[in-house]
Every structure is written in C-alpha cells, then in structure tokens.
N, C-alpha and C. Protein backbone atom coordinates (compact mmCIF):
# COMPACT_ATOMS: atom_id res chain seq x y z
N UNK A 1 -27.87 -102.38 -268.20
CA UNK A 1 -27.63 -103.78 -268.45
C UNK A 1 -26.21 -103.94 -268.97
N UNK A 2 -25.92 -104.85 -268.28
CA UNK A 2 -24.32 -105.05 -268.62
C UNK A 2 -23.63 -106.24 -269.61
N UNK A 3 -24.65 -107.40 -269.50
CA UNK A 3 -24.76 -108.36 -270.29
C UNK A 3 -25.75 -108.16 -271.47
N UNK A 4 -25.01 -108.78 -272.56
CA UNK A 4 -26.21 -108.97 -273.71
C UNK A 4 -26.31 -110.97 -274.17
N UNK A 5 -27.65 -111.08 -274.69
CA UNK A 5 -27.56 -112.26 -275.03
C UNK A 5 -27.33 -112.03 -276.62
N UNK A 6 -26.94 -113.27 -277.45
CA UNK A 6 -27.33 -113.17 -278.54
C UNK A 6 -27.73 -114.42 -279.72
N UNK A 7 -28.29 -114.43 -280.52
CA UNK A 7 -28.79 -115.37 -281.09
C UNK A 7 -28.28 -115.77 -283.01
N UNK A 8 -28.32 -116.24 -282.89
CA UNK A 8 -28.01 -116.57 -284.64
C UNK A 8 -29.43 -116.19 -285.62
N UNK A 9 -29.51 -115.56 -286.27
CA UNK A 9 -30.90 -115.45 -287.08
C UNK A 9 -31.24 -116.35 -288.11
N UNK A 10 -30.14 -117.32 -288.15
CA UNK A 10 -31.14 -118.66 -288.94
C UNK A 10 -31.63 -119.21 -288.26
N UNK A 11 -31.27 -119.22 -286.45
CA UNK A 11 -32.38 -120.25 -285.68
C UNK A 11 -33.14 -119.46 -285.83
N UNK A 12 -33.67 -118.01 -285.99
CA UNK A 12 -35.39 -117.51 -285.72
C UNK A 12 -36.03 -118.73 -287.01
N UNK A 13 -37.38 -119.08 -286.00
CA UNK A 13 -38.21 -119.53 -287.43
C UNK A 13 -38.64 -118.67 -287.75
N UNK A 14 -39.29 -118.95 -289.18
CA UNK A 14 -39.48 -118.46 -290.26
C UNK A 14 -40.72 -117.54 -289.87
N UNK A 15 -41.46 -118.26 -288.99
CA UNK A 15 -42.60 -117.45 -288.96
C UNK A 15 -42.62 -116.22 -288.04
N UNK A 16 -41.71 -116.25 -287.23
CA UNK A 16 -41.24 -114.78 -286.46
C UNK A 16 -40.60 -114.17 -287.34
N UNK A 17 -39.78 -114.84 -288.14
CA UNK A 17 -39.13 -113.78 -289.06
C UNK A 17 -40.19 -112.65 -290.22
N UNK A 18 -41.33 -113.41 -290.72
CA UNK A 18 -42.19 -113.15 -291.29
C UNK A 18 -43.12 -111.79 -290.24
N UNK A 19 -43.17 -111.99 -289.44
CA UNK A 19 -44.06 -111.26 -288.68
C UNK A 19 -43.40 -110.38 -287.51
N UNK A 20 -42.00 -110.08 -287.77
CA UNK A 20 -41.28 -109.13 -287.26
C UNK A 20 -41.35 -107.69 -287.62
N UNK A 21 -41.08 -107.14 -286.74
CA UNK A 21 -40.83 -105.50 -286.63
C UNK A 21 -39.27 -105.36 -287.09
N UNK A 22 -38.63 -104.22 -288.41
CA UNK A 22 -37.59 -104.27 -288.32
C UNK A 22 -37.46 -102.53 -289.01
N UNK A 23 -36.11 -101.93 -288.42
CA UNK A 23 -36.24 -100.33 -288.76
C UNK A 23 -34.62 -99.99 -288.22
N UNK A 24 -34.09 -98.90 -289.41
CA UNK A 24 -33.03 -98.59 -288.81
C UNK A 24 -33.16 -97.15 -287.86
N UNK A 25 -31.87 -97.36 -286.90
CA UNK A 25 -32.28 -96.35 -286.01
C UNK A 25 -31.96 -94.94 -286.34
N UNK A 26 -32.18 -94.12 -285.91
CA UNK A 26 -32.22 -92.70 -286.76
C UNK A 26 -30.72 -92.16 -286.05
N UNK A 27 -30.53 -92.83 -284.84
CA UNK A 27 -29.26 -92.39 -284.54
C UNK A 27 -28.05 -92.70 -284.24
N UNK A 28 -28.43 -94.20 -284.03
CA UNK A 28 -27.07 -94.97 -284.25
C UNK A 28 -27.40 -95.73 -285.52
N UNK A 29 -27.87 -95.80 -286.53
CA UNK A 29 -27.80 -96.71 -287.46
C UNK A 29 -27.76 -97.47 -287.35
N UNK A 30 -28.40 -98.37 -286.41
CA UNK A 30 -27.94 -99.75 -286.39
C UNK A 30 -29.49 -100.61 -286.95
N UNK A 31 -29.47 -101.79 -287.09
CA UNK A 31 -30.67 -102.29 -287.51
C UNK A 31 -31.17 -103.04 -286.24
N UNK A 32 -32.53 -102.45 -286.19
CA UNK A 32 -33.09 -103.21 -285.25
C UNK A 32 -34.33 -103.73 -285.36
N UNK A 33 -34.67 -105.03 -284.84
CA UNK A 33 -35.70 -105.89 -285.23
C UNK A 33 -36.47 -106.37 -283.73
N UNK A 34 -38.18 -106.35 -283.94
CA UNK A 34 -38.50 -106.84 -282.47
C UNK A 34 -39.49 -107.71 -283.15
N UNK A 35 -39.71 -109.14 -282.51
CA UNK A 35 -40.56 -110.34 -282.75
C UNK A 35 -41.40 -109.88 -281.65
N UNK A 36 -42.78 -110.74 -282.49
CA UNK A 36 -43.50 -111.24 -281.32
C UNK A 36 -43.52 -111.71 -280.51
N UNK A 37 -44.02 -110.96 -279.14
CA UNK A 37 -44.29 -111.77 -278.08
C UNK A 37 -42.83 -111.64 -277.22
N UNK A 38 -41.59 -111.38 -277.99
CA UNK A 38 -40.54 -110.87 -277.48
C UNK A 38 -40.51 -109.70 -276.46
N UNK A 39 -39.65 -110.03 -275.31
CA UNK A 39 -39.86 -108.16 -274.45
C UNK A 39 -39.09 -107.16 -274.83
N UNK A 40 -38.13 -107.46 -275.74
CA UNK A 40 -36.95 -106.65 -275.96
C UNK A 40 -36.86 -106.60 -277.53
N UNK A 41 -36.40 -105.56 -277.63
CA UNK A 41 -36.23 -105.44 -279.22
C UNK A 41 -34.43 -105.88 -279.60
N UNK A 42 -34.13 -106.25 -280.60
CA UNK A 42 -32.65 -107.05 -280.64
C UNK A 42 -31.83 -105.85 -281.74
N UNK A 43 -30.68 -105.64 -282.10
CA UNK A 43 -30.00 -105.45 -282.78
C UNK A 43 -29.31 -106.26 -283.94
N UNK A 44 -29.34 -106.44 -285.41
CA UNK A 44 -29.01 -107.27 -285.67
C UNK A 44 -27.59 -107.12 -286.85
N UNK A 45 -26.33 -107.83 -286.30
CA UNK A 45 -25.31 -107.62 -286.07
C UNK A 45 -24.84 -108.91 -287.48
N UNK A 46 -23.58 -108.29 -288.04
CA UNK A 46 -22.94 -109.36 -288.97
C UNK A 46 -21.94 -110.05 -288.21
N UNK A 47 -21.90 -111.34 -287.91
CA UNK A 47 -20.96 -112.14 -287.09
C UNK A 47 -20.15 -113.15 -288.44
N UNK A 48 -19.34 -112.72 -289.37
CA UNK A 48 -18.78 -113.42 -290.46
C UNK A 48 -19.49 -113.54 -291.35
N UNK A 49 -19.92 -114.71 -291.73
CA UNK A 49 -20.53 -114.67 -292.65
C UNK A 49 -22.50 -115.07 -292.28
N UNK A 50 -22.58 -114.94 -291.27
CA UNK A 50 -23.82 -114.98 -290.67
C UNK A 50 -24.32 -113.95 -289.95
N UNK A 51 -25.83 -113.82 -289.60
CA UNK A 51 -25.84 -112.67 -289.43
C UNK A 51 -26.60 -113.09 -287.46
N UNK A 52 -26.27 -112.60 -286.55
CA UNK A 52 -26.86 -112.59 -285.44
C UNK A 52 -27.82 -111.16 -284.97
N UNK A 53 -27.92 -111.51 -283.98
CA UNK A 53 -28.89 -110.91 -282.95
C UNK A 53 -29.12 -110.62 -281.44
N UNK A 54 -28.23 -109.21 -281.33
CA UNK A 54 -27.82 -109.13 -280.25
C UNK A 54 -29.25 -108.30 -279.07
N UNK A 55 -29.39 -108.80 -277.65
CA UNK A 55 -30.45 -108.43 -277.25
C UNK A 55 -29.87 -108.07 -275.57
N UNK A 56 -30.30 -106.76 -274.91
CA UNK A 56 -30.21 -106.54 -273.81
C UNK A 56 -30.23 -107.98 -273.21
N UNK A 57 -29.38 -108.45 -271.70
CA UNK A 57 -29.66 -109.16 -271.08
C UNK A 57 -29.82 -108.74 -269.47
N UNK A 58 -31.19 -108.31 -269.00
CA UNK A 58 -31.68 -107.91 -267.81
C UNK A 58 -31.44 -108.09 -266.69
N UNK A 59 -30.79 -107.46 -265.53
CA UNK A 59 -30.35 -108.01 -264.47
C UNK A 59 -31.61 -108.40 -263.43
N UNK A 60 -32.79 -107.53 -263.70
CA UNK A 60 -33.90 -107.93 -262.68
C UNK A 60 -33.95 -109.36 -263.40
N UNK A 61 -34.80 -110.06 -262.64
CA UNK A 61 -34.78 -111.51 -262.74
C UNK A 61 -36.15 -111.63 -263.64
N UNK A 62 -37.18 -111.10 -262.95
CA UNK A 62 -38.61 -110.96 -264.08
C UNK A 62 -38.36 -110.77 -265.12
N UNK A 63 -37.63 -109.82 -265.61
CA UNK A 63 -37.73 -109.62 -266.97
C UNK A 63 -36.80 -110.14 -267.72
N UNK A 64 -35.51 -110.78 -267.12
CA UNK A 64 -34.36 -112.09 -267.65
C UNK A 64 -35.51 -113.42 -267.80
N UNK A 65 -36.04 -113.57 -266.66
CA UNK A 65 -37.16 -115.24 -267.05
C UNK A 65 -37.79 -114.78 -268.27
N UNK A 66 -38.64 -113.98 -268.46
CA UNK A 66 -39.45 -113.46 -268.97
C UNK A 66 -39.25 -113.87 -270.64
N UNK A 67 -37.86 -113.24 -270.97
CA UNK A 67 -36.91 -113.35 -272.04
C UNK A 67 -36.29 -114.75 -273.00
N UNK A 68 -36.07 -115.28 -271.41
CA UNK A 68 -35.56 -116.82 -271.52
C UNK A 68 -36.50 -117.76 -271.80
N UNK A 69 -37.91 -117.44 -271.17
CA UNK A 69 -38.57 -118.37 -271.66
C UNK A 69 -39.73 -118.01 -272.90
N UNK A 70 -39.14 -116.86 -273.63
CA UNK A 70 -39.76 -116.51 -274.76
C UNK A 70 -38.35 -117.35 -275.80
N UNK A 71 -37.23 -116.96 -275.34
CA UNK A 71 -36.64 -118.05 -276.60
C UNK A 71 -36.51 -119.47 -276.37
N UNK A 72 -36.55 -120.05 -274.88
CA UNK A 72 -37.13 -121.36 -275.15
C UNK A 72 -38.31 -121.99 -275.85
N UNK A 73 -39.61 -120.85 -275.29
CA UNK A 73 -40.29 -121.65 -276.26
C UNK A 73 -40.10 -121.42 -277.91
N UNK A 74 -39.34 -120.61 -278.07
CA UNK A 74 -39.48 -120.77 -279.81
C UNK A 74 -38.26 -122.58 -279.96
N UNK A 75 -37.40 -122.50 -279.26
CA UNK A 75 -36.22 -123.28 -279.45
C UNK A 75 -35.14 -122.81 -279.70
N UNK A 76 -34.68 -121.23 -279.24
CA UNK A 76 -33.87 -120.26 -280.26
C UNK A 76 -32.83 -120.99 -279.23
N UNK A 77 -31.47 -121.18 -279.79
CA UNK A 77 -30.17 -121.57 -278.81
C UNK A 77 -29.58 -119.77 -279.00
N UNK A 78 -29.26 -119.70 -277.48
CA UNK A 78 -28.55 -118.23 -277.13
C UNK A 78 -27.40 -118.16 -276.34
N UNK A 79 -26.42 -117.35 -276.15
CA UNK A 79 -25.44 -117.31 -275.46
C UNK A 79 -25.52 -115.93 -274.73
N UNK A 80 -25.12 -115.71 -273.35
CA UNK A 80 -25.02 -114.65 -273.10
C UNK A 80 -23.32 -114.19 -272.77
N UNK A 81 -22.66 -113.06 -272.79
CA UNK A 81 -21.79 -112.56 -272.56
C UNK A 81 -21.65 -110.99 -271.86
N UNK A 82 -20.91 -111.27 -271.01
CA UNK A 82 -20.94 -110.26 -269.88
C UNK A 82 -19.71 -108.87 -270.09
C-alpha cells in the first residue's frame, strides 16, 4: 500500500475510543490502536500539538470501501495522501 489515510483522534468518538485495542509494537515502537468494527489497525502519530491516526490506505477496492464506509459511518473526517 502506497497511500495512507489519516484521521485526527479527537474526531474518534468517545465510545470507540473507550472500547479500543491499543499496544506498542515490539519492533518499531510505534503505538498502535485498532477500533471496532475497523479493518485495519491505525498508528497513532503526534501531528503538533494534536495527536492523529495514521491507517494503511488499500489499493483493492473491497477493502478501501470497506474502510471508507466504516469511517463514514462513525462521521470520522479523513484525508488520504499518496
């Protein structure tokens, strides 16, 4: 995957935030967090003084819809970059 999307973690609501998976990785250190119902697990990244959430963005198309319309329905606003 060549693109990633990413998200701001004050849009997660509260209640995914509550009921998330979160663990650092044993080999890159990085922190990573997976919500429910999500297909992908995210990375979560300091962007200034906020903190985001960076997530594979899939070139098969099933599993890009798949993705997209797991953060539409929460309402999450995302950007992707290539």
């Amino acid at each position: 995957m060549s693109a990633h999307a990413y998200i701001q973690y004050a849009d997660v609501p509260q209640n995914l935030i509550d009921t998330s998976r979160q663990h650092i990785d044993g080999v890159t250190g990085a922190k990573v967090i997976a919500f429910d119902g999500c297909p992908f697990a995210g990375q979560i990244e300091t962007d200034g003084d906020s903190l985001e959430v960076e997530f594979p963005f899939p070139r098969n198309a099933e599993l890009r819809d798949s993705f997209v319309a797991w953060l539409m329905n929460w309402g999450i606003s995302f950007m992707v970059a290539m």
